[in-house]
C-alpha atoms as a PDB file:
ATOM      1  CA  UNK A   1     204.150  17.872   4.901  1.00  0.00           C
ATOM      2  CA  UNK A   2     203.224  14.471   3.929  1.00  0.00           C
ATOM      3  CA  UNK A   3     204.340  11.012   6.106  1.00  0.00           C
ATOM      4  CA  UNK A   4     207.082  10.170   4.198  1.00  0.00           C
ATOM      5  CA  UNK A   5     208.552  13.563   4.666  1.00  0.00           C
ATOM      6  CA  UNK A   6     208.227  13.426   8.482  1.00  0.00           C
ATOM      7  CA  UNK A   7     209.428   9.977   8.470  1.00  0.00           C
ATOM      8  CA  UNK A   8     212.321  11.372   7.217  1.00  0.00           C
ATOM      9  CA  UNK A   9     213.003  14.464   9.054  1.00  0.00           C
ATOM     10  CA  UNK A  10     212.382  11.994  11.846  1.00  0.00           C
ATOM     11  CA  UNK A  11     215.144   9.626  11.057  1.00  0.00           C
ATOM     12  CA  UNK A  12     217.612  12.815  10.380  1.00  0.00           C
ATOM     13  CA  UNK A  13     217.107  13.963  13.623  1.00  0.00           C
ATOM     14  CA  UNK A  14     218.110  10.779  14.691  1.00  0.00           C
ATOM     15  CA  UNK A  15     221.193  10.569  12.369  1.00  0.00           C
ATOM     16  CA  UNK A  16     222.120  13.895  13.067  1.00  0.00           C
ATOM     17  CA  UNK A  17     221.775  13.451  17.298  1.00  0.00           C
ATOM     18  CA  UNK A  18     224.079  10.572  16.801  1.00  0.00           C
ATOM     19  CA  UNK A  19     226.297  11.873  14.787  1.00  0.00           C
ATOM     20  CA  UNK A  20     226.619  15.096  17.607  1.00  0.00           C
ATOM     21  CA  UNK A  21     227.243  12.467  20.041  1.00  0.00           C
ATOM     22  CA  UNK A  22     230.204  11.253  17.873  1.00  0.00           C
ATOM     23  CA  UNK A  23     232.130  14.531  17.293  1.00  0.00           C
ATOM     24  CA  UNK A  24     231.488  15.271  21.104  1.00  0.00           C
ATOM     25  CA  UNK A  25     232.919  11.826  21.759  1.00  0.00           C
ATOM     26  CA  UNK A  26     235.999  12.831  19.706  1.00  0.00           C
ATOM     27  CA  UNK A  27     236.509  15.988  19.280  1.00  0.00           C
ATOM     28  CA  UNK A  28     234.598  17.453  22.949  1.00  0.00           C
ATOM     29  CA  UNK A  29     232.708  20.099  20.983  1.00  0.00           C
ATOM     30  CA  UNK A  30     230.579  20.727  17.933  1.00  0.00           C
ATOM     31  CA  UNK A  31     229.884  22.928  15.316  1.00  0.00           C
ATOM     32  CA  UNK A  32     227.455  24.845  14.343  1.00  0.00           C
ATOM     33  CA  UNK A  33     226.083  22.750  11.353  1.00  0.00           C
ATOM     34  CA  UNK A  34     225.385  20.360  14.225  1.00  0.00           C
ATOM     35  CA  UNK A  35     222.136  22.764  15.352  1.00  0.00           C
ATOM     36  CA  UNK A  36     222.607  21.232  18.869  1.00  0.00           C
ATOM     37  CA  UNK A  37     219.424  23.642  20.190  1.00  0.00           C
ATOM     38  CA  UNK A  38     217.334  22.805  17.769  1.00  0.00           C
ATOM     39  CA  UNK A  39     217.416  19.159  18.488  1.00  0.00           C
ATOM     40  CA  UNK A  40     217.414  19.800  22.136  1.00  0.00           C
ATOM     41  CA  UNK A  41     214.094  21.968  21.982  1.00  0.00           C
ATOM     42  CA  UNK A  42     212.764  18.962  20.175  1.00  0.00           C
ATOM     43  CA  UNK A  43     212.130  17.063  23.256  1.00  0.00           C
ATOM     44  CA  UNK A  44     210.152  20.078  25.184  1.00  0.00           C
ATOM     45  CA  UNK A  45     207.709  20.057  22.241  1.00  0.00           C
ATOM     46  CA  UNK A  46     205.576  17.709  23.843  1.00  0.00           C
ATOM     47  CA  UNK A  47     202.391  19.294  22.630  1.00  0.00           C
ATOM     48  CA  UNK A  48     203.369  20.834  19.265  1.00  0.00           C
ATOM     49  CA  UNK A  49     200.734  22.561  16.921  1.00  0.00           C
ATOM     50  CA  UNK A  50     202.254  20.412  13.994  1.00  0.00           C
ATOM     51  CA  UNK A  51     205.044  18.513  12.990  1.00  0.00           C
ATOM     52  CA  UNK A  52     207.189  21.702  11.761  1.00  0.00           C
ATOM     53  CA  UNK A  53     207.056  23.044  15.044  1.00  0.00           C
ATOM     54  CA  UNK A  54     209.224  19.872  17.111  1.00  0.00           C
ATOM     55  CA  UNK A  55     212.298  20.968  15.347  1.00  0.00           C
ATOM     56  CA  UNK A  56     211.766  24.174  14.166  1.00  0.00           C
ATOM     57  CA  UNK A  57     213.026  25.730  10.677  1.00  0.00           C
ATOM     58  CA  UNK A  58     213.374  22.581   8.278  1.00  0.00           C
ATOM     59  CA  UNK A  59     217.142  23.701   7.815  1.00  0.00           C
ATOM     60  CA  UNK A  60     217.842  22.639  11.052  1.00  0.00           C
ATOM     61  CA  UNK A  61     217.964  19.188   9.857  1.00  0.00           C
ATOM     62  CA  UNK A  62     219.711  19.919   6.780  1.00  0.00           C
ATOM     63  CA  UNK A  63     222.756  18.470   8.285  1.00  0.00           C
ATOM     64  CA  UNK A  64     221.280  15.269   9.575  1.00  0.00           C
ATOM     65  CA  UNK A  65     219.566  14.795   6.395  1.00  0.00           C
ATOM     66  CA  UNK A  66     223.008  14.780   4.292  1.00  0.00           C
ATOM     67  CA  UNK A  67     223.951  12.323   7.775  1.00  0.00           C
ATOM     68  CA  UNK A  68     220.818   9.685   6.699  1.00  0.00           C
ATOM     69  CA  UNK A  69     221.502   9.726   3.124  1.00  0.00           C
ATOM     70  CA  UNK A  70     225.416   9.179   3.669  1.00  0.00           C
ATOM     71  CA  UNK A  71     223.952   6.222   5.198  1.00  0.00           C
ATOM     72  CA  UNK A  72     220.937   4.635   3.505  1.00  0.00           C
ATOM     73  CA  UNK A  73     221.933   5.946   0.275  1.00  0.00           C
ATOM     74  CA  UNK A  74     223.664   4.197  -2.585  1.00  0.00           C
ATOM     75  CA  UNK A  75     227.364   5.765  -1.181  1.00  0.00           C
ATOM     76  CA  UNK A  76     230.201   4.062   0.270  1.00  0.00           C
ATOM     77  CA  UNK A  77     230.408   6.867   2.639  1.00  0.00           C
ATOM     78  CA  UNK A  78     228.437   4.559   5.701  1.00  0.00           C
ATOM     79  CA  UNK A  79     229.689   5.568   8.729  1.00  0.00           C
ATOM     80  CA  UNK A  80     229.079   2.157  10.892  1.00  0.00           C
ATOM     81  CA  UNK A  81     229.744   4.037  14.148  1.00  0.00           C
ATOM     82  CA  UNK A  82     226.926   5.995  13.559  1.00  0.00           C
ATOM     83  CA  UNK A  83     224.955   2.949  12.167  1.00  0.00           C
ATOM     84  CA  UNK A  84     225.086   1.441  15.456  1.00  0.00           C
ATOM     85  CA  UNK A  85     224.194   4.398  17.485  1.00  0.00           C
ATOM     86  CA  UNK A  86     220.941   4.582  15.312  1.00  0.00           C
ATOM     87  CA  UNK A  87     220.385   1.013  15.728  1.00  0.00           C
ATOM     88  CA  UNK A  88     220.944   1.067  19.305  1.00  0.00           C
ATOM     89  CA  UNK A  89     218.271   4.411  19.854  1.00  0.00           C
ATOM     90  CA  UNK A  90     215.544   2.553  17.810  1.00  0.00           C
ATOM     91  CA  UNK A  91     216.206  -0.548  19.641  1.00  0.00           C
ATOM     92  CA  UNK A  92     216.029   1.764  23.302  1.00  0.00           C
ATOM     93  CA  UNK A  93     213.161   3.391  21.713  1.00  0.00           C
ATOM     94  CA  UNK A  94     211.013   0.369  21.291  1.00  0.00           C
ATOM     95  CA  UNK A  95     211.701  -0.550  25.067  1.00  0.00           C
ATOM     96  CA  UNK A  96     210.861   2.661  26.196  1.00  0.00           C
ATOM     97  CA  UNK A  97     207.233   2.719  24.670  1.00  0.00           C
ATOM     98  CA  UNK A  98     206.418  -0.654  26.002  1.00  0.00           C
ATOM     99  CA  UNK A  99     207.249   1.012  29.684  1.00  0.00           C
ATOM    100  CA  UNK A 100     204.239   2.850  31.070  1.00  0.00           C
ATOM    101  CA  UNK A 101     205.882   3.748  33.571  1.00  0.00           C
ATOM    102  CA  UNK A 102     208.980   5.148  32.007  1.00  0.00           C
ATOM    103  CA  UNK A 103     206.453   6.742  29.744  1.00  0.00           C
ATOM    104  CA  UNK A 104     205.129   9.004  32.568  1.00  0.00           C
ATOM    105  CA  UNK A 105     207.839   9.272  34.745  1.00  0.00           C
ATOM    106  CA  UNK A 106     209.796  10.892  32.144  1.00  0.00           C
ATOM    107  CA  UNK A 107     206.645  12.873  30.538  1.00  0.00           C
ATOM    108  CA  UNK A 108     206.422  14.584  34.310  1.00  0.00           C
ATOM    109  CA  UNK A 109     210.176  15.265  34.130  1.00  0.00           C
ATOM    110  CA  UNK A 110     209.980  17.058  30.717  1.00  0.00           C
ATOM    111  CA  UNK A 111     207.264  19.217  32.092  1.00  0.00           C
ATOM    112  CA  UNK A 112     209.396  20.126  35.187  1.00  0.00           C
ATOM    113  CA  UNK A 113     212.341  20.719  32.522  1.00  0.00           C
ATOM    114  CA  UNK A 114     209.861  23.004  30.004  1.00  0.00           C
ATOM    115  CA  UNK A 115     208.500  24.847  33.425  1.00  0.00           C
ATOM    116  CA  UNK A 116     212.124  25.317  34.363  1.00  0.00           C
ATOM    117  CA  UNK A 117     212.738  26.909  30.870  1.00  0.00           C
ATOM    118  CA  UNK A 118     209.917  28.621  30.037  1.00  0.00           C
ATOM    119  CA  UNK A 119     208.656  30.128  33.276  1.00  0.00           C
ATOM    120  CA  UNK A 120     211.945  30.715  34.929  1.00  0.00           C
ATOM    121  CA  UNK A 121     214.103  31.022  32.138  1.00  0.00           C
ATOM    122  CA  UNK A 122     216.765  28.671  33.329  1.00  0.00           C
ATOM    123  CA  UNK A 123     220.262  28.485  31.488  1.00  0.00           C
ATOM    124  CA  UNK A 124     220.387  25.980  28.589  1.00  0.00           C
ATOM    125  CA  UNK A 125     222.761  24.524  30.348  1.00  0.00           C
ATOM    126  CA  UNK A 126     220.805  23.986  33.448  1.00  0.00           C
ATOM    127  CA  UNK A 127     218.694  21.932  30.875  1.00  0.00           C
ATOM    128  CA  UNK A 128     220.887  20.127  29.369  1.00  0.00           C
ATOM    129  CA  UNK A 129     222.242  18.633  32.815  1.00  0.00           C
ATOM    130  CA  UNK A 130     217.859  18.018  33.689  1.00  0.00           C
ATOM    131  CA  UNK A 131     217.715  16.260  30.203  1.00  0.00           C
ATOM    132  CA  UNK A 132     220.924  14.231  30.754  1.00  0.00           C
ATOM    133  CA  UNK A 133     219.370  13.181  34.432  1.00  0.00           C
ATOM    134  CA  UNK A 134     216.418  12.221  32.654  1.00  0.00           C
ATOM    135  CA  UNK A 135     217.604  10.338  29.811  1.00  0.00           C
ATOM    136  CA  UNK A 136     219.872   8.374  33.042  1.00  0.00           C
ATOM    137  CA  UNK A 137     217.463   7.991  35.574  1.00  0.00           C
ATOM    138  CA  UNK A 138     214.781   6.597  32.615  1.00  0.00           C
ATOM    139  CA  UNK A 139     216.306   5.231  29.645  1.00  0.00           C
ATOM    140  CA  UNK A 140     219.074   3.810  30.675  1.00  0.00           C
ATOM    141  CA  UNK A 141     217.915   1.204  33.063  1.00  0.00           C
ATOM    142  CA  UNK A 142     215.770  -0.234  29.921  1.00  0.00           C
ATOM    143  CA  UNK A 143     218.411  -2.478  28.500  1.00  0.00           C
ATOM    144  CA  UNK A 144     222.587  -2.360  27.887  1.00  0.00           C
ATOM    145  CA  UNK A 145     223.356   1.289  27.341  1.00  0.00           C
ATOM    146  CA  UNK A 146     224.973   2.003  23.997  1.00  0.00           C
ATOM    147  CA  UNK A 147     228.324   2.117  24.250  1.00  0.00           C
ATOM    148  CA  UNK A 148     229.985   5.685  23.462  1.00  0.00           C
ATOM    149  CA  UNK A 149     233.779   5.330  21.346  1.00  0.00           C
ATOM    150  CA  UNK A 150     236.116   8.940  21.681  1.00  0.00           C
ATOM    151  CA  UNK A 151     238.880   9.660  24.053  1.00  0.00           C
ATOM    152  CA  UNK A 152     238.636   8.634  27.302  1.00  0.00           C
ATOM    153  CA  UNK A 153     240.010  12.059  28.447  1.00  0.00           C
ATOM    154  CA  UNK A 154     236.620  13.879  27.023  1.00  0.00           C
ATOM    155  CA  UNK A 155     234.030  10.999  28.053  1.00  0.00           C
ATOM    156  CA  UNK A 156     235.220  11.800  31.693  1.00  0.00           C
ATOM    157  CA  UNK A 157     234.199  16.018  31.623  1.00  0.00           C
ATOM    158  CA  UNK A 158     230.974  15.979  32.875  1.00  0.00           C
ATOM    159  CA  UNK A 159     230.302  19.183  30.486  1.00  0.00           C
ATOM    160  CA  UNK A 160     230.635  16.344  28.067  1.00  0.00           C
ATOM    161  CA  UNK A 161     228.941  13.495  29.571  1.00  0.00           C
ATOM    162  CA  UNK A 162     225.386  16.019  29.783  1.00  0.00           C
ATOM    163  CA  UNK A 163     225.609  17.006  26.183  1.00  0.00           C
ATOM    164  CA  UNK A 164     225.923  13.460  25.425  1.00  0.00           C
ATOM    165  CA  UNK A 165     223.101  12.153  27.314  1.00  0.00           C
ATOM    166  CA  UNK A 166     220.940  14.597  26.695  1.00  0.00           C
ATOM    167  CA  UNK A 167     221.457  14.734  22.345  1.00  0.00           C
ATOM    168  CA  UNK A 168     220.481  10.582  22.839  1.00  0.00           C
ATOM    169  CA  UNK A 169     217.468  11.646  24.836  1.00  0.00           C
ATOM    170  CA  UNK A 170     216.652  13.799  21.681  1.00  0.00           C
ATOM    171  CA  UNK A 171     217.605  11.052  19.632  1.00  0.00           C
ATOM    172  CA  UNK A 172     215.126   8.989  21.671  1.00  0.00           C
ATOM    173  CA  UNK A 173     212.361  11.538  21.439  1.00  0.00           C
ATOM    174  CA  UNK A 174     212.662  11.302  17.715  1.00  0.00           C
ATOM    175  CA  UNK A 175     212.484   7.981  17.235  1.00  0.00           C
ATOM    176  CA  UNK A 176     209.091   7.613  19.146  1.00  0.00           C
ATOM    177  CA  UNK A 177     208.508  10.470  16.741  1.00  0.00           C
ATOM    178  CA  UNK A 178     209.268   8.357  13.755  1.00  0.00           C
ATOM    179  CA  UNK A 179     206.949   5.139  14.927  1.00  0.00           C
ATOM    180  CA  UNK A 180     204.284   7.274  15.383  1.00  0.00           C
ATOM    181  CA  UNK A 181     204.385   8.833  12.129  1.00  0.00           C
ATOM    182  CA  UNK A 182     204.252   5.284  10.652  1.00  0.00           C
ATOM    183  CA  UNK A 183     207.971   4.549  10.574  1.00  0.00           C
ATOM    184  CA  UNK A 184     208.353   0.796  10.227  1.00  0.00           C
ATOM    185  CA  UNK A 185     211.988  -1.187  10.577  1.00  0.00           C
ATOM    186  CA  UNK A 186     210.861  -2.912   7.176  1.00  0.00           C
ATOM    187  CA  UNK A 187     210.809   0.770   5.561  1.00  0.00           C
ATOM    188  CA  UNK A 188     214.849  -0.409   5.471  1.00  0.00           C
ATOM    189  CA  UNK A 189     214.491  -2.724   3.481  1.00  0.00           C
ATOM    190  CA  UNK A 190     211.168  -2.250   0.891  1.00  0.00           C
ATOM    191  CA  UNK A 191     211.225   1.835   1.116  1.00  0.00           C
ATOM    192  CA  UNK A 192     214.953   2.650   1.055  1.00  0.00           C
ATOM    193  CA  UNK A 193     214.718   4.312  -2.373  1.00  0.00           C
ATOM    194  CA  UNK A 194     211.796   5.934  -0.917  1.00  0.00           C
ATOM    195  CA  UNK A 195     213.151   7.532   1.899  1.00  0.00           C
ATOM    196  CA  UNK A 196     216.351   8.360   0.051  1.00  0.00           C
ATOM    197  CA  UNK A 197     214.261  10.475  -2.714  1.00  0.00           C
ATOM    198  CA  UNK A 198     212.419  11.774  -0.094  1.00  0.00           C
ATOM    199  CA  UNK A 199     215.212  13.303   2.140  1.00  0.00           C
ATOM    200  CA  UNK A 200     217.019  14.514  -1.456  1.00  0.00           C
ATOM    201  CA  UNK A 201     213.266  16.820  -2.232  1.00  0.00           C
ATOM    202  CA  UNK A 202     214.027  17.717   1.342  1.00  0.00           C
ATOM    203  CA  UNK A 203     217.224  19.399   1.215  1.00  0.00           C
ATOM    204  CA  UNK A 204     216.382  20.482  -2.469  1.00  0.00           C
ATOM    205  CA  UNK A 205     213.568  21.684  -0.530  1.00  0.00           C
ATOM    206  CA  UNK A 206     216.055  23.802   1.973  1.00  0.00           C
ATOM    207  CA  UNK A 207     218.141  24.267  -0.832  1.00  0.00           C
ATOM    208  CA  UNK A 208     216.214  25.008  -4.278  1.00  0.00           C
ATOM    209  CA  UNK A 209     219.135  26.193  -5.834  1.00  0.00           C
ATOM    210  CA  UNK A 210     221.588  23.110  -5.090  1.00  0.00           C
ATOM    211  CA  UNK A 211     222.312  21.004  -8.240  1.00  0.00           C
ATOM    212  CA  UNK A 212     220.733  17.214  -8.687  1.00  0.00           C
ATOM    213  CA  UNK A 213     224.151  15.259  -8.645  1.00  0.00           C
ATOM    214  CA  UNK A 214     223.110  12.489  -6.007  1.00  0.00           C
ATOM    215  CA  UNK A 215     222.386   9.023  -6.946  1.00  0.00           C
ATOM    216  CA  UNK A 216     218.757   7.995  -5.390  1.00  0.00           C
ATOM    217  CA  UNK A 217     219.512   4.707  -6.019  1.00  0.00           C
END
């Protein structure tokens, strides 16, 4: 896998994290396309023997691939909530890194959370609420916390409020992912058609049998 590809599966799990925390926000469940695990596991990789092993199969990012090109792509299918939410990670992201000591506090938390996990098999569940009290307790004092949009009704379950917290903390772990992979915020801008070719080869990729009908303007 060369950079640009995990540059790109970097950014998807990004897009597709966000775009979790959206149909949570309105709809207070997801679907399976979503590959909510997958994502989640993501963070616990902390020491992974490559890159394909922080989010497993490649097609569990098929979803936030078709998510990144919707929105870097030349579509008019931009979804600006989810725009922002990206923004706002890579922003948190970039405060994160330059705090040490949110750097290990939350690295010692993750190895409670993979202990938890892999030693005494606790619930996923169980995680998720440890990865939502992490992402809390250490992210969120960095800076203004995104703001969430859905229905009031489903932002209030708590069931909710975990998943949420702890898909951004993946979200997070991602984009620290995609800096140190060489992701650059001018990529944007000079590489777009770049990155846009390169997540197409990636779902064609996932998908060898799927026509060429996407522009990669």
């Amino acid at each position: 896998m060369n950079d640009w590809q995990q540059r790109v599966l970097a950014l998807a799990a990004i897009a597709q994290a966000c775009a979790a925390v959206k149909q949570l926000a309105r709809h207070g469940q997801l679907t399976e396309e979503f590959e909510r695990d997958a994502l989640l596991q993501s963070v616990l990789e902390q020491e992974p023997e490559s890159f394909a092993a922080i989010y497993g199969d490649a097609g569990n990012l098929n979803f936030g691939l078709k998510v990144l090109l919707a929105q870097i792509g030349a579509t008019r299918n931009k979804d600006v909530e989810i725009t922002r939410y990206m923004v706002g990670v890579l922003a948190l992201a970039r405060r994160f890194e330059r705090s040490t000591k949110a750097v290990a506090d939350l690295g010692q938390r993750i190895q409670q959370l993979q202990r938890q996990q892999q030693q005494f098999q606790f619930e996923q569940e169980t995680i998720i609420t440890g990865m939502a009290g992490a992402y809390s307790d250490f992210i969120s004092p960095l800076g203004r916390p995104l703001q969430i949009h859905g229905k009031p009704a489903l932002l209030q379950q708590k069931n909710v409020q975990n998943q949420i917290r702890a898909l951004l903390l993946a979200a997070i772990r991602s984009a620290i992912l995609w800096h140190q992979v060489g992701g650059k915020r001018r990529h944007f801008i000079f590489s777009r058609r770049r990155m846009v070719a390169t997540a197409l080869d990636l779902i064609r990729i996932d998908n060898p049998n799927r026509p060429n009908s996407e522009s990669s303007k």
